[in-house]
N, C-alpha and C. Protein backbone atom coordinates (compact mmCIF):
# COMPACT_ATOMS: atom_id res chain seq x y z
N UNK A 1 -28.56 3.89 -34.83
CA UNK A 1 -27.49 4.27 -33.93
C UNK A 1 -28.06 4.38 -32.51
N UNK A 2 -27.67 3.81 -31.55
CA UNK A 2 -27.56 3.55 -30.39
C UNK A 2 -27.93 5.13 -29.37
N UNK A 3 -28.86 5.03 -28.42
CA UNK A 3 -28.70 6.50 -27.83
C UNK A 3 -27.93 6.40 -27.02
N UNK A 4 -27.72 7.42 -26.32
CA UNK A 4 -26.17 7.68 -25.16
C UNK A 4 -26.73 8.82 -24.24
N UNK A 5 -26.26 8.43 -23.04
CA UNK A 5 -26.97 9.65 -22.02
C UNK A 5 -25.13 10.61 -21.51
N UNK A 6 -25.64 11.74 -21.82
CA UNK A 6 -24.84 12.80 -21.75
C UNK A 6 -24.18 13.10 -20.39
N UNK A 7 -23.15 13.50 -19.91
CA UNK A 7 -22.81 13.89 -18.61
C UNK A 7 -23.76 15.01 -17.74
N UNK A 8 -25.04 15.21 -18.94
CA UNK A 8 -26.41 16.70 -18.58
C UNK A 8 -27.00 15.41 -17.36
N UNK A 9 -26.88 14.39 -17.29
CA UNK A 9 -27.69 13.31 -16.79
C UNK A 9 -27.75 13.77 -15.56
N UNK A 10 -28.77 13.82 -14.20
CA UNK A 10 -28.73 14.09 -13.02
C UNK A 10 -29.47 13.21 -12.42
N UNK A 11 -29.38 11.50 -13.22
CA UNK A 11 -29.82 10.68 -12.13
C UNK A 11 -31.29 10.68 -11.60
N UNK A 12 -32.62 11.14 -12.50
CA UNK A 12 -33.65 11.04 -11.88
C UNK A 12 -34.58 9.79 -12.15
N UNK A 13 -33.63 8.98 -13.14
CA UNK A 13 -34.66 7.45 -13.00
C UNK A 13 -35.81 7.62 -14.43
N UNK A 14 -36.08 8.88 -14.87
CA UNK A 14 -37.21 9.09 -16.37
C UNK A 14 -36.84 7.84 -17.13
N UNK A 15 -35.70 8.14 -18.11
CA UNK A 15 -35.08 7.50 -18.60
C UNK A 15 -35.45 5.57 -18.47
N UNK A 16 -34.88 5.72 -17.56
CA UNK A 16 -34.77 4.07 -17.03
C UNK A 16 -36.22 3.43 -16.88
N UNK A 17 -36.99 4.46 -16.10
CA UNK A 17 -38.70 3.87 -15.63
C UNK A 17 -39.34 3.85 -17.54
N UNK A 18 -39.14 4.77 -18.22
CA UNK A 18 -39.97 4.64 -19.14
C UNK A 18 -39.29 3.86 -20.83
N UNK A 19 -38.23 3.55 -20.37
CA UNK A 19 -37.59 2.88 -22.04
C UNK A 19 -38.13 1.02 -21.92
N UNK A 20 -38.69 0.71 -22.98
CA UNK A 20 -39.68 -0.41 -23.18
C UNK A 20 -38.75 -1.60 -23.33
N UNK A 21 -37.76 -1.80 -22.84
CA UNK A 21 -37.17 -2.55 -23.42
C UNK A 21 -35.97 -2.89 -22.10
N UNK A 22 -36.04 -1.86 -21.29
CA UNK A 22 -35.40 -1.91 -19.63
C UNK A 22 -33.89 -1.96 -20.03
N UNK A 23 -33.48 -1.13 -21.41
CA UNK A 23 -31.65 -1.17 -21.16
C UNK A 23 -31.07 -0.09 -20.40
N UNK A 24 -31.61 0.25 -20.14
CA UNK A 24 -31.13 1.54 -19.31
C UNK A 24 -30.79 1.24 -17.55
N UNK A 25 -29.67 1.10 -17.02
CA UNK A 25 -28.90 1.39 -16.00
C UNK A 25 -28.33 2.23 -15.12
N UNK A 26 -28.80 2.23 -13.67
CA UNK A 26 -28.03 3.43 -13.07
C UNK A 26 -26.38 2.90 -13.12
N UNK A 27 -25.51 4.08 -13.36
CA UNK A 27 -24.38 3.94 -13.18
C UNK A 27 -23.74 4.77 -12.27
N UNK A 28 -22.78 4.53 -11.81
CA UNK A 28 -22.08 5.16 -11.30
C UNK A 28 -22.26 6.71 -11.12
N UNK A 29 -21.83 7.34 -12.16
CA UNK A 29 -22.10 9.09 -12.35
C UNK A 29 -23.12 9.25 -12.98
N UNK A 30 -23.58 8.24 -13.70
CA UNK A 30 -24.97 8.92 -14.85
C UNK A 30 -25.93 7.57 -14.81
N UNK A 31 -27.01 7.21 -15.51
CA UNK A 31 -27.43 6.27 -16.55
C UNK A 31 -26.57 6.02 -17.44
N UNK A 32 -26.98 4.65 -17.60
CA UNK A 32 -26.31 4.51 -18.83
C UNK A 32 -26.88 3.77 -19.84
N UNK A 33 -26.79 3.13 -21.11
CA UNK A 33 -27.56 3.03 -22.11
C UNK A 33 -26.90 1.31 -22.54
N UNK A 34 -27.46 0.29 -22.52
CA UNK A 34 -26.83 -0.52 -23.35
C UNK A 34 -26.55 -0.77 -24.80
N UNK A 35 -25.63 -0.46 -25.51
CA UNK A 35 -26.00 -0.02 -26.95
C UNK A 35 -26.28 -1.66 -27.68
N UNK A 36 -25.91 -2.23 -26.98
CA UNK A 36 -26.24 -3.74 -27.80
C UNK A 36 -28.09 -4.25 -28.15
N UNK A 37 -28.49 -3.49 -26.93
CA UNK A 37 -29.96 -3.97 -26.60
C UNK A 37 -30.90 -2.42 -27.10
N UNK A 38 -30.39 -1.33 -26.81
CA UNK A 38 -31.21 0.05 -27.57
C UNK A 38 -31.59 -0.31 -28.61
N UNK A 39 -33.26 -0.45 -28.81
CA UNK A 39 -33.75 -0.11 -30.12
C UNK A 39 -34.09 1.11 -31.21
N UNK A 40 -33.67 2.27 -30.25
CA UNK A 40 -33.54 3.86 -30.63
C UNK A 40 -34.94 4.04 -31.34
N UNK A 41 -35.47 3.88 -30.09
CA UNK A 41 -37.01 4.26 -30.06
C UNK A 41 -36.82 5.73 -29.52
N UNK A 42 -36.16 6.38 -28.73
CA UNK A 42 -36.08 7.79 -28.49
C UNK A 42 -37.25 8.21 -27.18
N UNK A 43 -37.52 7.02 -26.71
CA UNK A 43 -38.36 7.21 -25.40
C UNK A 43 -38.26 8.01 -24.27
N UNK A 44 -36.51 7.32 -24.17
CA UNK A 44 -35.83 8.18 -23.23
C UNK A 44 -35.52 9.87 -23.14
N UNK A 45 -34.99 9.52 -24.42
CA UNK A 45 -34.78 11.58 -24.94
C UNK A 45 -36.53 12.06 -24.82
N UNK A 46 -37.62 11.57 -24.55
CA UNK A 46 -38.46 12.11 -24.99
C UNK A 46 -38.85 12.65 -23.39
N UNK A 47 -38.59 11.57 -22.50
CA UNK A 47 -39.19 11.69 -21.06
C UNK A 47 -37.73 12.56 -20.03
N UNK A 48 -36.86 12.81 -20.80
CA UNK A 48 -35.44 13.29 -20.03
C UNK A 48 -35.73 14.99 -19.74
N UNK A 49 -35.62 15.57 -18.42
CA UNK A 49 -35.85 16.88 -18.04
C UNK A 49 -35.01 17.27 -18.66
N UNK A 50 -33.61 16.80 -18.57
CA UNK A 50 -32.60 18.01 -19.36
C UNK A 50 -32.09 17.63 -20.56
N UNK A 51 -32.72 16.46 -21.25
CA UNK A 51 -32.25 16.22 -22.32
C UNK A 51 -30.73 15.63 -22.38
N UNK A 52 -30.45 14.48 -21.57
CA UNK A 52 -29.43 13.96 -21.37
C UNK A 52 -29.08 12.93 -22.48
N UNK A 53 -30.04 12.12 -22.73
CA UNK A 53 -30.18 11.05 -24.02
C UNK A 53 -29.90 11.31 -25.57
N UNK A 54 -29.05 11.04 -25.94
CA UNK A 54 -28.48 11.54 -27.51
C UNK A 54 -28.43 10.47 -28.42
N UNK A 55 -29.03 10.72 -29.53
CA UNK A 55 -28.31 9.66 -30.85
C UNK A 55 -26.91 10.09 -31.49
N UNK A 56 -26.20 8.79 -31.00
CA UNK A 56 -24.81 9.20 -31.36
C UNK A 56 -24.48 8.66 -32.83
């Protein structure tokens, strides 16, 4: 299952600089996650200050 970044997201780039695989996008209000391309390696949740990144 695909991870998903939470509305906790505040935009600091962790996420995005460290997922191996570069699906991760600034969006608009948050990051965002491509669920087609996530291999739910959990990189992101691992490097996220507030824990924005979720397995949905």
């Amino acid at each position: 299952m695909a991870y998903q970044i939470s509305d906790d997201c505040i935009k600091c780039g962790a996420c995005a600089a460290n997922c191996p695989i570069s699906c991760i996008k600034e969006g608009e209000a948050k990051y965002e996650i491509d669920p087609a391309q996530c291999i739910e390696c959990g990189t992101c949740a691992g490097v996220c200050p507030v824990g924005a990144p979720k397995a949905e």
